[in-house]
C-alpha atoms as a PDB file:
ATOM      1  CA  UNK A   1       0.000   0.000   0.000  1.00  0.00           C
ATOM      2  CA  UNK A   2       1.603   3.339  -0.727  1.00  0.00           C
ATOM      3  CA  UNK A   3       2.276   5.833   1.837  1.00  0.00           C
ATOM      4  CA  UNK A   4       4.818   8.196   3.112  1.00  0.00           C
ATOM      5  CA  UNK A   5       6.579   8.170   6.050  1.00  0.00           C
ATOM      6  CA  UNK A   6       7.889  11.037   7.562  1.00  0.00           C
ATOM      7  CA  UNK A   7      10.719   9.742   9.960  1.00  0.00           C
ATOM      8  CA  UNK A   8      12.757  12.148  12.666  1.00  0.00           C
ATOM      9  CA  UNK A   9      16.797  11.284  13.095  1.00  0.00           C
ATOM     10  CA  UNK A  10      18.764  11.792  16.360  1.00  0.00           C
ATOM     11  CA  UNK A  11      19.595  15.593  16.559  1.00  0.00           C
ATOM     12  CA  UNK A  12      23.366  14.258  17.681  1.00  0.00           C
ATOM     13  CA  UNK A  13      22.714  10.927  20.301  1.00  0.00           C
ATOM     14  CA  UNK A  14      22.152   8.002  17.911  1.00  0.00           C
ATOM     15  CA  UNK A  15      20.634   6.545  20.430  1.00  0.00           C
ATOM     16  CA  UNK A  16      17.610   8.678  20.405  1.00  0.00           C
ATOM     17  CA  UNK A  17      16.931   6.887  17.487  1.00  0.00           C
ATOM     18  CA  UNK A  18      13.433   5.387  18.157  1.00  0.00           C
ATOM     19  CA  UNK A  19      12.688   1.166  17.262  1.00  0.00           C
ATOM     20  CA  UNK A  20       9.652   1.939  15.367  1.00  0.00           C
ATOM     21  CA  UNK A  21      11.956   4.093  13.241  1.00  0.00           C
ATOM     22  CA  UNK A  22      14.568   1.399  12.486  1.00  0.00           C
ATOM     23  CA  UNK A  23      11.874  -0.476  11.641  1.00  0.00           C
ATOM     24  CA  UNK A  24      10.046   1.496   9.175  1.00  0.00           C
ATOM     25  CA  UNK A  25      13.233   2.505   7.644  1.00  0.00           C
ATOM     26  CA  UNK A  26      14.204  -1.106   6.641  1.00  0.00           C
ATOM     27  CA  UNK A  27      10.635  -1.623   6.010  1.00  0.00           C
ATOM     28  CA  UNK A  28      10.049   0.750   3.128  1.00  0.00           C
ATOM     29  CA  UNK A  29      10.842   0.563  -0.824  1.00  0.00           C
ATOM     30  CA  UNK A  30      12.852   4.066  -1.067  1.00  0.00           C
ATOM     31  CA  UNK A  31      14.544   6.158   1.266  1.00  0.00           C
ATOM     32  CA  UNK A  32      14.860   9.792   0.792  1.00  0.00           C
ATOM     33  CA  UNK A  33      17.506  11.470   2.357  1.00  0.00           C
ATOM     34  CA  UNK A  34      18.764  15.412   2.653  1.00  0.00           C
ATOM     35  CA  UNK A  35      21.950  13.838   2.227  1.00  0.00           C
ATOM     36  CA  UNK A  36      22.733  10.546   1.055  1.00  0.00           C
ATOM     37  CA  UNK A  37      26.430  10.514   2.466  1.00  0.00           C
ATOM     38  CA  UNK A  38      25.434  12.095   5.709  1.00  0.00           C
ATOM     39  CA  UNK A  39      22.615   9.807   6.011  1.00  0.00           C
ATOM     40  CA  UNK A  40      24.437   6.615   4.958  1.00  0.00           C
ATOM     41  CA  UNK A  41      26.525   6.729   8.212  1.00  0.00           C
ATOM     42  CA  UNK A  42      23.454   6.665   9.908  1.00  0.00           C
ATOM     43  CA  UNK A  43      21.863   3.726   8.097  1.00  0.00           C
ATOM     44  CA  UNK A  44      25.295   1.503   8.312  1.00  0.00           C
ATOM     45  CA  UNK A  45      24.974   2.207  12.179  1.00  0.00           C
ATOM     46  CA  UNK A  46      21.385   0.751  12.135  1.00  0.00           C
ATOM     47  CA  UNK A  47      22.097  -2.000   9.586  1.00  0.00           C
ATOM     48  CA  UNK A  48      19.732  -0.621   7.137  1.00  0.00           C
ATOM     49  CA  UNK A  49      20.522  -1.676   3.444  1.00  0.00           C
ATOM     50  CA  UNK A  50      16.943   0.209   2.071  1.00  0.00           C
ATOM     51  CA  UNK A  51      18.113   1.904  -1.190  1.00  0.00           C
ATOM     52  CA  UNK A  52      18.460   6.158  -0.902  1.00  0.00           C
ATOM     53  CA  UNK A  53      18.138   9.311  -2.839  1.00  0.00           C
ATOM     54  CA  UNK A  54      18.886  12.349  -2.628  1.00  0.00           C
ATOM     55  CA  UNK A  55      15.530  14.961  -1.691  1.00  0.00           C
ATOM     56  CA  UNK A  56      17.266  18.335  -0.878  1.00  0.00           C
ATOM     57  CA  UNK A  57      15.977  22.033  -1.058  1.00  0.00           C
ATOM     58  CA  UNK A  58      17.570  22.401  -3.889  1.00  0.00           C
ATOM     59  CA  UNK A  59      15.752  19.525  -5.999  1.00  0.00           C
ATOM     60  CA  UNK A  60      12.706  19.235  -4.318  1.00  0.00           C
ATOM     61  CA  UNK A  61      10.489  21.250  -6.936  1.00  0.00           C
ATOM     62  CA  UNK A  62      11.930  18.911  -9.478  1.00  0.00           C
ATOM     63  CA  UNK A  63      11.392  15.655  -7.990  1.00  0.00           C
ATOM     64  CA  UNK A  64       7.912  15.579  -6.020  1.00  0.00           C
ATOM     65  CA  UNK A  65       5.937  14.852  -9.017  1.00  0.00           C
ATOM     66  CA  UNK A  66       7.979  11.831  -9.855  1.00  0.00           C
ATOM     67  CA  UNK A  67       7.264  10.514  -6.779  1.00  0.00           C
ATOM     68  CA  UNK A  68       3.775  11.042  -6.189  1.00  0.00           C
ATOM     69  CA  UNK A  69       3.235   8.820  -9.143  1.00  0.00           C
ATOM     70  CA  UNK A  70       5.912   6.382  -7.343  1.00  0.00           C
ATOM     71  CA  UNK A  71       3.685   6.319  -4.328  1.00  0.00           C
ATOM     72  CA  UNK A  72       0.221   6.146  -6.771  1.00  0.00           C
ATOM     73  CA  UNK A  73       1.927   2.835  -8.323  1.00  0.00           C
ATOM     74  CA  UNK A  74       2.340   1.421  -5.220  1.00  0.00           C
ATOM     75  CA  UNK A  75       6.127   2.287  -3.611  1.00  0.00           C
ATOM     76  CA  UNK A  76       6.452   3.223  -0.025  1.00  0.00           C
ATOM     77  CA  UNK A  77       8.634   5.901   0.953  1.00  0.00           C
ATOM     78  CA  UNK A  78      10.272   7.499   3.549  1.00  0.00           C
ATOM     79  CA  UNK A  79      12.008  10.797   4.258  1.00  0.00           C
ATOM     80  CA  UNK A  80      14.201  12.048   6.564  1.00  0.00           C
ATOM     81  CA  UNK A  81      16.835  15.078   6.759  1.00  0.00           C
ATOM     82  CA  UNK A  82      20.092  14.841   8.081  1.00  0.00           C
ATOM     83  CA  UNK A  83      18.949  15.377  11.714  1.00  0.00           C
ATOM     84  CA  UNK A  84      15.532  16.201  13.386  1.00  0.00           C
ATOM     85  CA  UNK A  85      12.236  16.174  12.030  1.00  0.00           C
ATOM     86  CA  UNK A  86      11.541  16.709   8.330  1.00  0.00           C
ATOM     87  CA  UNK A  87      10.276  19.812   7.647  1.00  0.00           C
ATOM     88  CA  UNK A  88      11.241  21.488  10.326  1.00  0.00           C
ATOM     89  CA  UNK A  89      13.541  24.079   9.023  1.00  0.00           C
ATOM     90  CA  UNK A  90      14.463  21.414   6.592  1.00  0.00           C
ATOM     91  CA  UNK A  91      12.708  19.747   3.336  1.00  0.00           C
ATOM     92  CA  UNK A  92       9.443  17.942   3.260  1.00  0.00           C
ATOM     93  CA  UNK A  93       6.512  20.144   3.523  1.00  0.00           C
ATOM     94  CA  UNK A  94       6.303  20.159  -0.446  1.00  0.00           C
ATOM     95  CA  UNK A  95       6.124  16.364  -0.641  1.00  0.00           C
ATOM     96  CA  UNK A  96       3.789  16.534   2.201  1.00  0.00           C
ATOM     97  CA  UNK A  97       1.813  18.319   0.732  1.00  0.00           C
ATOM     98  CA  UNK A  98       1.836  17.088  -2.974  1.00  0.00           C
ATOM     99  CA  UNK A  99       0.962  13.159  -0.799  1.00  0.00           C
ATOM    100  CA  UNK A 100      -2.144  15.282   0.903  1.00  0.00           C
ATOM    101  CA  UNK A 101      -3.141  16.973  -2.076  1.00  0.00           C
ATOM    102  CA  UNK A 102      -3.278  13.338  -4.449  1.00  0.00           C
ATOM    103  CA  UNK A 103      -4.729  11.033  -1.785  1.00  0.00           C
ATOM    104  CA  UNK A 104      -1.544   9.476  -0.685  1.00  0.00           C
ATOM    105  CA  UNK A 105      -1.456   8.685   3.274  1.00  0.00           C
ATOM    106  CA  UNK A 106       1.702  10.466   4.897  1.00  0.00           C
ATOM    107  CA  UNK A 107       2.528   9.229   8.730  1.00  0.00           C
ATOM    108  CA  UNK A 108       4.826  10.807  10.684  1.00  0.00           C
ATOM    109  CA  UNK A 109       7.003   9.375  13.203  1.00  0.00           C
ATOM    110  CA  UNK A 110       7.895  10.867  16.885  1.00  0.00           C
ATOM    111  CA  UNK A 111      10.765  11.535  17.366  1.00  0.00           C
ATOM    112  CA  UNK A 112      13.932  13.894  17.892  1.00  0.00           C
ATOM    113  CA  UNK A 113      13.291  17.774  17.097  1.00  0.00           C
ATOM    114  CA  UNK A 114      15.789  20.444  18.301  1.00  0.00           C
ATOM    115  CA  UNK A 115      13.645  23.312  19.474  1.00  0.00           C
ATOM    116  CA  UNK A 116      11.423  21.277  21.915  1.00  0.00           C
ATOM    117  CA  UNK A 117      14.541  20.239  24.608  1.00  0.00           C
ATOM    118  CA  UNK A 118      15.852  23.517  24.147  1.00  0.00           C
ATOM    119  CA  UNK A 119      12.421  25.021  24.982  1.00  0.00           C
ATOM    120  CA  UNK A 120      11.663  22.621  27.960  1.00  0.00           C
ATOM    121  CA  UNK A 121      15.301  23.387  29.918  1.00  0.00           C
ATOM    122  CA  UNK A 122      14.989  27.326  28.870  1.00  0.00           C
ATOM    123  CA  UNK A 123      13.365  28.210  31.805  1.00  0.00           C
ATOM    124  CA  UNK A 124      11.276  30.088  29.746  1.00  0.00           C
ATOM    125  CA  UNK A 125       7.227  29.858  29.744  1.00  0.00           C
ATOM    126  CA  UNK A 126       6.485  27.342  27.701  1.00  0.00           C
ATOM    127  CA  UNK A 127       2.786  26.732  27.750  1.00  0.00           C
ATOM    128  CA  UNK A 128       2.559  29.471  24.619  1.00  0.00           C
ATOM    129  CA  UNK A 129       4.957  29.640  22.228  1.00  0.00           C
ATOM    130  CA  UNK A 130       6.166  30.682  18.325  1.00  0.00           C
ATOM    131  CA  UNK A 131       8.595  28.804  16.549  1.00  0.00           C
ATOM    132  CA  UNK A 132      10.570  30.880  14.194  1.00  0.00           C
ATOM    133  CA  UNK A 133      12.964  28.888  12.757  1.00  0.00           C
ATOM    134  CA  UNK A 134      15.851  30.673  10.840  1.00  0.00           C
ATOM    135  CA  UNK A 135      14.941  34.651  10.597  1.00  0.00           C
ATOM    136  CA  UNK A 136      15.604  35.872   6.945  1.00  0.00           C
ATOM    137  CA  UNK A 137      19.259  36.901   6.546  1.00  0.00           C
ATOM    138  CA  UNK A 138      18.533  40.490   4.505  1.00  0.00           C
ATOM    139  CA  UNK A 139      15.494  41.288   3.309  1.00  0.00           C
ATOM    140  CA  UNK A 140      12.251  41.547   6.017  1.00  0.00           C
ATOM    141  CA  UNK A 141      14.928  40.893   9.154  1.00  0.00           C
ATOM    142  CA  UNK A 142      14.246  44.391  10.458  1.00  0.00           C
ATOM    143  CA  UNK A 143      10.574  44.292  10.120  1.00  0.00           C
ATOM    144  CA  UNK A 144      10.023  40.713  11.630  1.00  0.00           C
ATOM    145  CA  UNK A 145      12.389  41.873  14.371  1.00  0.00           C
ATOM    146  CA  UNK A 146       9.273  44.639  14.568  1.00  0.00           C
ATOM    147  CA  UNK A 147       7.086  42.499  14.720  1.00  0.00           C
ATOM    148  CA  UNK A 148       8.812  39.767  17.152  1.00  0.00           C
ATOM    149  CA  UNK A 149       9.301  43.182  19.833  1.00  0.00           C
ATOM    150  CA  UNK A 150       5.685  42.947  20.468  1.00  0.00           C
ATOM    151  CA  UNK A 151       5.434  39.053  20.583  1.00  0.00           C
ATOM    152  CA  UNK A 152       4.168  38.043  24.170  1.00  0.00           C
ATOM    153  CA  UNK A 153       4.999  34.273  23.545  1.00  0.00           C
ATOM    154  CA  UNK A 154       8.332  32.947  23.901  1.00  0.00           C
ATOM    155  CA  UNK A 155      10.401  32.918  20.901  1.00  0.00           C
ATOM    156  CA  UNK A 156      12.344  30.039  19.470  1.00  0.00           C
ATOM    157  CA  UNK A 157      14.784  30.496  16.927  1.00  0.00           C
ATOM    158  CA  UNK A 158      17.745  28.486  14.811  1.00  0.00           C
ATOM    159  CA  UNK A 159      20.105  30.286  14.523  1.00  0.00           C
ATOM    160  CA  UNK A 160      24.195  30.050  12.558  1.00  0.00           C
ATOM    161  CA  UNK A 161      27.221  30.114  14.888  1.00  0.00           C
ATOM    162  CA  UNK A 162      28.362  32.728  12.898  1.00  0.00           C
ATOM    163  CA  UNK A 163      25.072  34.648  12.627  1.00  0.00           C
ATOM    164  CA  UNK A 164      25.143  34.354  16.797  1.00  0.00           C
ATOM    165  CA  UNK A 165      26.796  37.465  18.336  1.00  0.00           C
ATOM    166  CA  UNK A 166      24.890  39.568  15.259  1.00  0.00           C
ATOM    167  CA  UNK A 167      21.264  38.208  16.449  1.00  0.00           C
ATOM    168  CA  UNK A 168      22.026  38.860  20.206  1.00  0.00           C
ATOM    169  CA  UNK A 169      22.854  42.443  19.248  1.00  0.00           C
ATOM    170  CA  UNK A 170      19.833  42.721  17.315  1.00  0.00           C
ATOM    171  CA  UNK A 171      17.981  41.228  20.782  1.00  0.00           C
ATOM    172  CA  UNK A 172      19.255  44.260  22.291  1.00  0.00           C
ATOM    173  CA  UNK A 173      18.271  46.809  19.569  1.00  0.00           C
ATOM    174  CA  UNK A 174      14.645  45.853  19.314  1.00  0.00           C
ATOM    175  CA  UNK A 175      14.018  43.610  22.947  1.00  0.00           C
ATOM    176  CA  UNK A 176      16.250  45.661  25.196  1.00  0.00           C
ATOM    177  CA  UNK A 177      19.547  44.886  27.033  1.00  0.00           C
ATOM    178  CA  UNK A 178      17.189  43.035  29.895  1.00  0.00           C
ATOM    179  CA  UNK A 179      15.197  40.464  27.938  1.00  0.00           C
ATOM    180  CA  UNK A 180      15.741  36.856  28.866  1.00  0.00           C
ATOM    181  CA  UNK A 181      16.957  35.039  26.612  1.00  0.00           C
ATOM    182  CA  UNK A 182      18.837  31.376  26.440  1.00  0.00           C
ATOM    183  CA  UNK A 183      21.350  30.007  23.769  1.00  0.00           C
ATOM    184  CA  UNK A 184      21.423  25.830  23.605  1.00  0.00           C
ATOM    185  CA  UNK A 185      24.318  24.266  21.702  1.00  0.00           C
ATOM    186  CA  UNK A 186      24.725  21.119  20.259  1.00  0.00           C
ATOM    187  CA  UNK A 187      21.677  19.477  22.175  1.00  0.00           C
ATOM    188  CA  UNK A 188      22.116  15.550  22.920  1.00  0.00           C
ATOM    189  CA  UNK A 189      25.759  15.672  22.078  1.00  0.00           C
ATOM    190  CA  UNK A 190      29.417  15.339  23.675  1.00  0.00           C
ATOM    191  CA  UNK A 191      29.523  19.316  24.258  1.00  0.00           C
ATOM    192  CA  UNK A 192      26.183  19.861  25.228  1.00  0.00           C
ATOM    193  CA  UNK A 193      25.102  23.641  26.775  1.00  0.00           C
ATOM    194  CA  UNK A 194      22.753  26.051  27.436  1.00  0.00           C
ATOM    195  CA  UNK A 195      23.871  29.543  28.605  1.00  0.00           C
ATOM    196  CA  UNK A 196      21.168  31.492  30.223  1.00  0.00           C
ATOM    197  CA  UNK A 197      20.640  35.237  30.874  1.00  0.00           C
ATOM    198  CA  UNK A 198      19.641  38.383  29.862  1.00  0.00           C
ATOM    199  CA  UNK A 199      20.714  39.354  26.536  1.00  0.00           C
ATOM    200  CA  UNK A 200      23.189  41.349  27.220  1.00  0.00           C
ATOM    201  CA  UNK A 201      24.368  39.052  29.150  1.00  0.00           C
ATOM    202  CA  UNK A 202      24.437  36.500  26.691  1.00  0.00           C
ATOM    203  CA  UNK A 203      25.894  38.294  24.364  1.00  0.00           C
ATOM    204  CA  UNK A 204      29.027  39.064  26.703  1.00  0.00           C
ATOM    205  CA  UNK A 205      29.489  35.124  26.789  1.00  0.00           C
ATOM    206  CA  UNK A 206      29.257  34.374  22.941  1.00  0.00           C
ATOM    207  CA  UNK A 207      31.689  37.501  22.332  1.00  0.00           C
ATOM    208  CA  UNK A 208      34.170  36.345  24.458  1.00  0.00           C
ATOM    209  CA  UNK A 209      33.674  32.461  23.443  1.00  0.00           C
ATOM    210  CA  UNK A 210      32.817  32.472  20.425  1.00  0.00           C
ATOM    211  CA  UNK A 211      29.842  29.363  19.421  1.00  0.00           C
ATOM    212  CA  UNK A 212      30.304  26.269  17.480  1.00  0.00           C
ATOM    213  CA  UNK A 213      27.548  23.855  16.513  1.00  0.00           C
ATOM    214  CA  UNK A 214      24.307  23.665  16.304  1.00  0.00           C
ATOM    215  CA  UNK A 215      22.333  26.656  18.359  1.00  0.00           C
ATOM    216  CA  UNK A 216      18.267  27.124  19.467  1.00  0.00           C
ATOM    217  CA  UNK A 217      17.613  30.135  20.867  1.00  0.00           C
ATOM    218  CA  UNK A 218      14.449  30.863  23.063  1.00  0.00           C
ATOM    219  CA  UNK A 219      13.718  34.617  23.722  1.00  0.00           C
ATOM    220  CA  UNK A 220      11.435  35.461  26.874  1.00  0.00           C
ATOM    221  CA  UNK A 221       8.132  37.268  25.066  1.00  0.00           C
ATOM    222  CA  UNK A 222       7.131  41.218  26.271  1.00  0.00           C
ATOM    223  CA  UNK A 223       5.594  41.674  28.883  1.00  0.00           C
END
């Protein structure tokens, strides 16, 4: 029966990878992966020998068609990215879609996502929140930072070690020099940490060590 799977990776801890998805993953006809080196490391680990291709932001328009009518003929398929939850601030939502849209039953898998841990040991309040994801680099960054200033919720963003010092400046600029506001890095692996603070604070820290990694930030909401 065709379907699509939509199956989360560890974020950094292989072993946060879930049974069900070892399972599925040996189960279906196709995997498709963000990337297929990155991915096959991950799939050696597991003993997984299900074939792969590549599914990346930069093919995706091209190649959901193709395999809707895969999936219509009868394949099953499942997609990942190269950590986390599909879609999330990575590919999938257009295959998603394109499966909704023709009939095609999609299932998604629990599993690891980077922004929820980071969320839960904040601090923060987290029975309301926003996810941002990554804020655009040029064009709109000043006026969603307007926008984000009046944002009661708290905020999560993913955010470039490069990009860090910059967006904790920008906290400052359009949050104020007080606003709470935590930094996690590299969440479920050998370096693991989450600096806490206000955002100048913060910003002190990540100018005098500069980050490495991966990085979720959650910003307190006005009040």
């Amino acid at each position: 029966m065709s379907k699509l799977y939509i199956v989360p990776t560890p974020i950094g801890n292989l072993e946060d990878m879930t049974l069900r998805a070892i399972k599925v993953l040996k189960e279906v006809d196709c995997i498709l992966a963000e990337d297929t080196r990155n991915s096959g490391k991950l799939l050696k680990h597991f003993e997984i020998g299900t074939p792969m291709q590549s599914h990346h932001m930069h093919n995706e328009h091209k190649t959901v068609d193709n395999l809707v009518k895969r999936m219509q003929a009868g394949e099953t398929i499942a997609l990942i990215s190269d950590a986390g939850t599909p879609a999330i601030s990575d590919p999938g939502f257009l295959l998603t879609r394109a499966c909704v849209e023709n009939g095609i039953e999609v299932e998604c898998l629990p599993g690891a996502t980077a922004f929820v841990p980071a969320l839960v040991n904040s601090g923060l309040p987290n029975d309301k929140f926003i996810f941002e994801g990554f804020l655009p680099d040029k064009k709109g960054r000043q006026t969603r930072f307007l926008a984000l200033a009046e944002e009661t919720r708290t905020m999560i963003l993913y955010v470039s070690p490069h990009k860090l010092v910059k967006t904790l400046a920008e906290f400052i600029q359009y949050f104020g020099a007080d606003r709470q506001v935590t930094v996690s890095r590299e969440l479920s692996k050998l370096h693991e940490e989450t600096v806490r603070g206000t955002a100048e604070e913060v910003l002190k820290h990540f100018e005098a060590k500069p980050p490495k990694g991966e990085i979720v930030v959650c910003v307190a909401g006005k009040k």
